[in-house]
Protein backbone atom coordinates (compact mmCIF):
# COMPACT_ATOMS: atom_id res chain seq x y z
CA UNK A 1 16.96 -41.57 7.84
CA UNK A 2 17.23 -39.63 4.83
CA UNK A 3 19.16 -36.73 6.58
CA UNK A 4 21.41 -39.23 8.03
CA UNK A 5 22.47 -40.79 5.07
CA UNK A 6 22.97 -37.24 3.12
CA UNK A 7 25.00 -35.80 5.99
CA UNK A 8 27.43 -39.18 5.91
CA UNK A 9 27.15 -38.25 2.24
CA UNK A 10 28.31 -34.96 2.42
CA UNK A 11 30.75 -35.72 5.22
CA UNK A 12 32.81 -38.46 3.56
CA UNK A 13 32.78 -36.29 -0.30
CA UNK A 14 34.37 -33.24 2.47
CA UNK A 15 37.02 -35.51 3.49
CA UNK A 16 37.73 -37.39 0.18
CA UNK A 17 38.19 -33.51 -1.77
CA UNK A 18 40.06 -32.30 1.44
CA UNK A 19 42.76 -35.39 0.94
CA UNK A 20 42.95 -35.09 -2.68
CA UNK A 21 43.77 -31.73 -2.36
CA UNK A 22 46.73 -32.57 0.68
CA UNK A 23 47.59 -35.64 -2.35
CA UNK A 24 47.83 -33.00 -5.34
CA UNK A 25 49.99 -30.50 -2.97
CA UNK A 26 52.37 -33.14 -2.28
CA UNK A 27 53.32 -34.19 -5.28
CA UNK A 28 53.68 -30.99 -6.29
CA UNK A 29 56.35 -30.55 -3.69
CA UNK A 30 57.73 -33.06 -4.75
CA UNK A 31 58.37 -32.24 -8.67
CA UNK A 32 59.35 -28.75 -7.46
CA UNK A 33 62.07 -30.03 -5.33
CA UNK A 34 63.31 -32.10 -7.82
CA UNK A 35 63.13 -29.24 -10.35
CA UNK A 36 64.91 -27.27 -7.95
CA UNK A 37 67.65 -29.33 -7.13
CA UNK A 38 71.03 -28.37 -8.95
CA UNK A 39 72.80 -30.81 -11.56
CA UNK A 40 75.51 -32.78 -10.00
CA UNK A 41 78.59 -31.54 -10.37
CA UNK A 42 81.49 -33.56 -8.14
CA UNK A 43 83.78 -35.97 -10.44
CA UNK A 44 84.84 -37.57 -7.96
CA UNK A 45 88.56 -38.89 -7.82
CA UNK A 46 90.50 -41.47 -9.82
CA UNK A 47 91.23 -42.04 -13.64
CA UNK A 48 87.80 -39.68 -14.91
CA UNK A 49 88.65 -37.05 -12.09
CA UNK A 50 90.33 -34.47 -15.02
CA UNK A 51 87.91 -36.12 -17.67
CA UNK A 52 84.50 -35.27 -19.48
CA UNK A 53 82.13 -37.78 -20.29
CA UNK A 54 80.05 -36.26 -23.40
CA UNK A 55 76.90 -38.38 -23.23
CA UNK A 56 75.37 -38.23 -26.58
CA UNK A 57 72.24 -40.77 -27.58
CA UNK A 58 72.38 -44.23 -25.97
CA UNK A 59 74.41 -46.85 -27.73
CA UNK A 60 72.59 -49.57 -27.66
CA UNK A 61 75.42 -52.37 -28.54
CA UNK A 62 77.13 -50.71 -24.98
CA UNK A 63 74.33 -51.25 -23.33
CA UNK A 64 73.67 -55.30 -23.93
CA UNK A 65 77.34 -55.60 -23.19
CA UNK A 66 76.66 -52.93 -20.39
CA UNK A 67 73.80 -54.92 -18.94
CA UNK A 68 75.36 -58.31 -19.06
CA UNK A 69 78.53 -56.93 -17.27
CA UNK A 70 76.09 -55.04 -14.36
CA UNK A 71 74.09 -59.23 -14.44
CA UNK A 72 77.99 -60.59 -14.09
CA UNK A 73 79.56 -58.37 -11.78
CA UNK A 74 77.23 -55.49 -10.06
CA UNK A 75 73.84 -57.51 -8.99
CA UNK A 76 74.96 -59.48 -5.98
CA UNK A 77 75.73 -55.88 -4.04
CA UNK A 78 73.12 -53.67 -6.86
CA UNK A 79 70.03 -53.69 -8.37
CA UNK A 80 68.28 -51.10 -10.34
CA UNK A 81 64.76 -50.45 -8.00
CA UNK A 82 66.09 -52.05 -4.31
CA UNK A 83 68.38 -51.18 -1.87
CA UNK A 84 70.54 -54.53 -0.99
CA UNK A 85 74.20 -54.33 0.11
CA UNK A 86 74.77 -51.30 -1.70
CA UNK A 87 72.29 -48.45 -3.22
CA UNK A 88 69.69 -49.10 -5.63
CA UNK A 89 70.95 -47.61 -9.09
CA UNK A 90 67.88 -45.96 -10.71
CA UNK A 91 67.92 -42.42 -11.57
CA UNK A 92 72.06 -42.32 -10.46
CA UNK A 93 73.06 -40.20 -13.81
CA UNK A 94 70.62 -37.92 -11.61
CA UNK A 95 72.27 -37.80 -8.60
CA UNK A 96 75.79 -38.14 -10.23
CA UNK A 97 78.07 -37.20 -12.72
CA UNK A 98 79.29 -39.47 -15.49
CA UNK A 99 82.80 -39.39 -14.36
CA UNK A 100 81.51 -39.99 -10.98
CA UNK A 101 80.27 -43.29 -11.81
CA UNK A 102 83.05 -44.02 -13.91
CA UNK A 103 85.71 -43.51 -10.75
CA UNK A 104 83.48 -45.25 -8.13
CA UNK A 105 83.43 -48.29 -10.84
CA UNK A 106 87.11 -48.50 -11.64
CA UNK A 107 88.50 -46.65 -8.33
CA UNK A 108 86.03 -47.75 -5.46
CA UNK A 109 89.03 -47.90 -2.50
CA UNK A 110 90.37 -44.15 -3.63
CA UNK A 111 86.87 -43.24 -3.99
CA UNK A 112 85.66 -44.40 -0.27
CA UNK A 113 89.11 -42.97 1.27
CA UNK A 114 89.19 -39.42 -0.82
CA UNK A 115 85.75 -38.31 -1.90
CA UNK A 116 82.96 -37.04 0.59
CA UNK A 117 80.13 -38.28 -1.34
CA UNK A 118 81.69 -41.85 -2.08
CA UNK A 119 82.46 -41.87 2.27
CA UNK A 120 78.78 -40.83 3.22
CA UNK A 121 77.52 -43.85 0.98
CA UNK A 122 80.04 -45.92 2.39
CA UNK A 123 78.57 -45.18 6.08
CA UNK A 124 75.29 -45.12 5.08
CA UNK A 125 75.41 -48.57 3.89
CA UNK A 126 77.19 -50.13 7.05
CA UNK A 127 81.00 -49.59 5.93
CA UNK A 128 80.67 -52.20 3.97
CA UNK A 129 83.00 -50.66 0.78
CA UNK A 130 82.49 -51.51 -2.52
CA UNK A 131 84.97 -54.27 -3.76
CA UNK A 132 87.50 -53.21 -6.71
CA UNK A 133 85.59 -55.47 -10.03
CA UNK A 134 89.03 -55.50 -12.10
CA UNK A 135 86.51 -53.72 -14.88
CA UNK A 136 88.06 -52.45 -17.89
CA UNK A 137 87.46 -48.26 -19.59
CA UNK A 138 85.57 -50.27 -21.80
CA UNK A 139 83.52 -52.24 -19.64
CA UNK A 140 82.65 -49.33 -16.80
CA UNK A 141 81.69 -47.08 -19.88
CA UNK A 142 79.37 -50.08 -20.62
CA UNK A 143 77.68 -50.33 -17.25
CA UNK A 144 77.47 -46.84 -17.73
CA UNK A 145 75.16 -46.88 -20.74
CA UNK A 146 73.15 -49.36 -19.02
CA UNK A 147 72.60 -47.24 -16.17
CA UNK A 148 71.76 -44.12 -18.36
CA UNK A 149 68.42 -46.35 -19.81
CA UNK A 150 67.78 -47.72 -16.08
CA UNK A 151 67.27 -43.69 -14.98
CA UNK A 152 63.83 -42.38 -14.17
């Protein structure tokens, strides 16, 4: 009995080291990739196309007016952590340039007609396009600030 119960022993500590070990590899992977994948650098087109965005520290008065704008006109097609009619927004200043987000906010039709990355999210997510808000400089450069403390 004894030899049964230290061979179960010794067989389930085998297979609990040999999946940590497959669990430590792949997030390792995983960081590296991310590492290894280069800054974003399309601008998209629209009124930002010729423009750069110097993001300095976050301003926090643009981001309350930021985050009630994104509440009043973003969150019935966005939300930060889920996928709904459009992408989930969290980490996007990692995935795309300032002015990028700045077009696709004030310019979404140009954007889904004349840039490639704007038309692949447009048929990933069904063709369903993302509706023109009527947002201000202001306003988009508000949601904008938001966004930048909603990336992980």
């Amino acid at each position: 009995m004894n030899k049964i119960i230290s061979f179960l022993t010794f067989t389930i500590s085998i297979t609990f080291f040999v999946n940590c070990d497959n669990t430590i590899k792949s997030e390792t992977k995983i960081i590296t990739e991310k590492e290894n994948t280069p800054p974003p650098t399309n601008k998209g087109v629209g009124p930002y196309a010729d423009k750069t965005i110097e993001l300095s520290e976050i301003d926090k008065t643009l981001v309350i007016s930021g985050k009630n704008t994104f509440a009043n006109k973003c969150m019935a097609c966005h939300s930060i952590d889920t996928k709904i009619i459009g992408p989930a927004l969290s980490g996007m200043l990692n995935r795309r340039t300032p002015e990028w987000i700045m077009n696709m906010i004030l310019s979404p039709d140009l954007m889904i007609k004349e840039d490639p990355d704007a038309i692949a999210l447009l048929k990933e997510y069904n063709n369903i396009p993302m509706m023109p808000l009527g947002l201000t400089d202001q306003e988009a450069r508000e949601v904008l600030e938001y966004l930048r403390t909603e990336s992980k």
